[in-house]
C-alpha atoms as a PDB file:
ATOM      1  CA  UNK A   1     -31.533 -65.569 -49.812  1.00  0.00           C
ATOM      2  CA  UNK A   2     -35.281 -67.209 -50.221  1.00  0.00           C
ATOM      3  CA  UNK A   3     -35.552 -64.126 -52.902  1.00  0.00           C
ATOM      4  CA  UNK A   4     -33.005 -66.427 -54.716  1.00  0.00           C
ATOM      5  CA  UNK A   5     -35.273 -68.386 -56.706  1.00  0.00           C
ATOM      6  CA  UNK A   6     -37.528 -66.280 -57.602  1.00  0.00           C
ATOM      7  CA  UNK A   7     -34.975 -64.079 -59.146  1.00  0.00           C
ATOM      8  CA  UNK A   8     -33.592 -67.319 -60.639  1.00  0.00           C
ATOM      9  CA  UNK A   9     -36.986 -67.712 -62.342  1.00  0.00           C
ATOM     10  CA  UNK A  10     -37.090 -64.156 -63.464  1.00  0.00           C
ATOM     11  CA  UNK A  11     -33.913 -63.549 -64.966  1.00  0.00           C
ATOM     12  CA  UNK A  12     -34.424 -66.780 -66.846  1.00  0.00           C
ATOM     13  CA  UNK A  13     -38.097 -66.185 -68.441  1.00  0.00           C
ATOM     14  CA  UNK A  14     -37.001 -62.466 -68.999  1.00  0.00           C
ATOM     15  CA  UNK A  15     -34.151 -63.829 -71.115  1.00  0.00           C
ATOM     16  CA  UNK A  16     -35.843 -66.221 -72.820  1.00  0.00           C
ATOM     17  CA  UNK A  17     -38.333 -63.444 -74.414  1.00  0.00           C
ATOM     18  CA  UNK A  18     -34.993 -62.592 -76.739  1.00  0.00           C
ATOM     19  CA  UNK A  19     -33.036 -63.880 -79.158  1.00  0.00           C
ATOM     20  CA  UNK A  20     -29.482 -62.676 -78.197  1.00  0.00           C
ATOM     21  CA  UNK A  21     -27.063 -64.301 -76.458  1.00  0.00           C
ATOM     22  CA  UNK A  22     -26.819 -63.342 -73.113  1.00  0.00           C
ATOM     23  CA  UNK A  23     -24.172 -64.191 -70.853  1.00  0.00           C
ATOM     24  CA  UNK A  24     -22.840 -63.903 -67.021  1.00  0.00           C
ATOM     25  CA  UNK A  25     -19.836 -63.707 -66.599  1.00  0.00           C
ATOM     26  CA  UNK A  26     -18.602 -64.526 -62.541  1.00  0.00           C
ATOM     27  CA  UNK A  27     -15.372 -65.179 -61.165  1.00  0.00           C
ATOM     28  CA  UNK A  28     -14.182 -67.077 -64.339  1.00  0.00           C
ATOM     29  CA  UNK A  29     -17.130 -68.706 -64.736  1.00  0.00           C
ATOM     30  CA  UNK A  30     -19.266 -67.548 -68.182  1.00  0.00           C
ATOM     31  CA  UNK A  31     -23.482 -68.703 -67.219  1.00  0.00           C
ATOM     32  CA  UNK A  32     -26.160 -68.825 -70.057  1.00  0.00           C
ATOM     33  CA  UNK A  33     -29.061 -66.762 -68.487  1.00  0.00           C
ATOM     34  CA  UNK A  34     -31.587 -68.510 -69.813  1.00  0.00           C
ATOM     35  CA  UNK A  35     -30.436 -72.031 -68.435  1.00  0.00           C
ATOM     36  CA  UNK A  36     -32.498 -71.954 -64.737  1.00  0.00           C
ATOM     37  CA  UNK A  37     -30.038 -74.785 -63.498  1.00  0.00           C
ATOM     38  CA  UNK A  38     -26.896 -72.430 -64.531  1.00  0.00           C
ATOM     39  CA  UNK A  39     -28.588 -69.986 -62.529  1.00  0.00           C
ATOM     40  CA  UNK A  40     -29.219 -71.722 -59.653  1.00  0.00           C
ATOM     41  CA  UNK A  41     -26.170 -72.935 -59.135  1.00  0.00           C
ATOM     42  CA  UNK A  42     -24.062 -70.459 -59.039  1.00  0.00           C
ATOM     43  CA  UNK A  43     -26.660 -67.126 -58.417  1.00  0.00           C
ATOM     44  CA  UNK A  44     -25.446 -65.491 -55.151  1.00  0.00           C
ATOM     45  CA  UNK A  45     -26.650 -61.988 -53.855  1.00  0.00           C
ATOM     46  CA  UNK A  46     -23.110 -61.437 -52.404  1.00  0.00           C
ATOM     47  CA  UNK A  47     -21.048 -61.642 -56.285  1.00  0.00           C
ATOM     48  CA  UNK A  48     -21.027 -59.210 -58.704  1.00  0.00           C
ATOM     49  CA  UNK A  49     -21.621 -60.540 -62.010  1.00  0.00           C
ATOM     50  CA  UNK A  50     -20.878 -58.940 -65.651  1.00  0.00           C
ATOM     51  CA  UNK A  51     -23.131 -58.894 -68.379  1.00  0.00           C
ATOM     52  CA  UNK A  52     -22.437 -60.015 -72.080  1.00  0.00           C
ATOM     53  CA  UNK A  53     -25.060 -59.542 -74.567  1.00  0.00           C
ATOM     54  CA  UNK A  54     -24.873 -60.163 -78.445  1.00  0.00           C
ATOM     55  CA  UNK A  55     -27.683 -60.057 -81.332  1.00  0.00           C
ATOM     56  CA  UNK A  56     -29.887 -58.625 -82.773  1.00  0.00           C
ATOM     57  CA  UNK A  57     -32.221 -56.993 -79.610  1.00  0.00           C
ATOM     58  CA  UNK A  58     -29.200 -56.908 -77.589  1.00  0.00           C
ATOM     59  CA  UNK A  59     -29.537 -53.131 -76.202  1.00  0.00           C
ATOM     60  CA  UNK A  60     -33.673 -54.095 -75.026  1.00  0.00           C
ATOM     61  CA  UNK A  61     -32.293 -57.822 -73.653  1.00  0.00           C
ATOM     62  CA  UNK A  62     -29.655 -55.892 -71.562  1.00  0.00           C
ATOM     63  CA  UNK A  63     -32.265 -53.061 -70.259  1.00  0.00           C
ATOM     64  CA  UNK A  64     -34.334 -55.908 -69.264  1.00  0.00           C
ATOM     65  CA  UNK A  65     -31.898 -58.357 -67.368  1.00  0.00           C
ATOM     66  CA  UNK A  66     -30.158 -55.126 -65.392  1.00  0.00           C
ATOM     67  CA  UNK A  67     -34.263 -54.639 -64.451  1.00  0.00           C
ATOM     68  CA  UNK A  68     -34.359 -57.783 -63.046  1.00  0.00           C
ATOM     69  CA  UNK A  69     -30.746 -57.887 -61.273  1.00  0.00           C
ATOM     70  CA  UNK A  70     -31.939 -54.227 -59.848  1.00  0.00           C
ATOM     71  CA  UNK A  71     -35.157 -55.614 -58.394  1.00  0.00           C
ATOM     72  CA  UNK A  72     -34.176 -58.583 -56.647  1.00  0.00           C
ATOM     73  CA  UNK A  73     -30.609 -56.187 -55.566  1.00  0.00           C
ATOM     74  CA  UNK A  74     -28.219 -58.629 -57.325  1.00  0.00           C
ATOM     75  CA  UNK A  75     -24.917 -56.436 -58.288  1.00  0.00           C
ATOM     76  CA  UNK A  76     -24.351 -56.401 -62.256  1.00  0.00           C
ATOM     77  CA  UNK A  77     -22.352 -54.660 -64.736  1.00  0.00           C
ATOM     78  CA  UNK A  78     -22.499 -54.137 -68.323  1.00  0.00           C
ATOM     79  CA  UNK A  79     -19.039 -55.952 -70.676  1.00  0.00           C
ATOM     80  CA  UNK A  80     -18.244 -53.338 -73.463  1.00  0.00           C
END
């Protein structure tokens, strides 16, 4: 779980490099990704979170986040 913040910190600068909107979306909960205190607070390894992105560099902002979730082995999946 120490590998919490720093993926906290990631996921957050990595979304803040784009201009879509991109979204979490956790047991009925919907989390701005580029808010580190959203993160923090409800980022845990053990959930499985789903990932809405809209604008304009939406398909590079969602390769980049599902980078991220991969490294630090957070479980993610892609809305339609």
């Amino acid at each position: 779980m120490s590998n919490n913040n720093a993926a906290v910190v990631e996921i957050a600068q990595t979304a803040s490099k784009f201009t879509s909107s991109i979204v979490l979306h956790s047991e009925n909960k919907y989390i701005d990704v580029k808010s580190i205190l959203g993160l923090f607070t409800t980022l845990v390894s053990s959930h499985s979170y789903e990932l809405h992105v809209h604008g304009p560099d939406a398909e590079e902002a969602k390769e980049a986040i599902i980078e991220v979730f991969k490294k630090h082995g957070l479980h993610i999946s892609v809305a339609n």
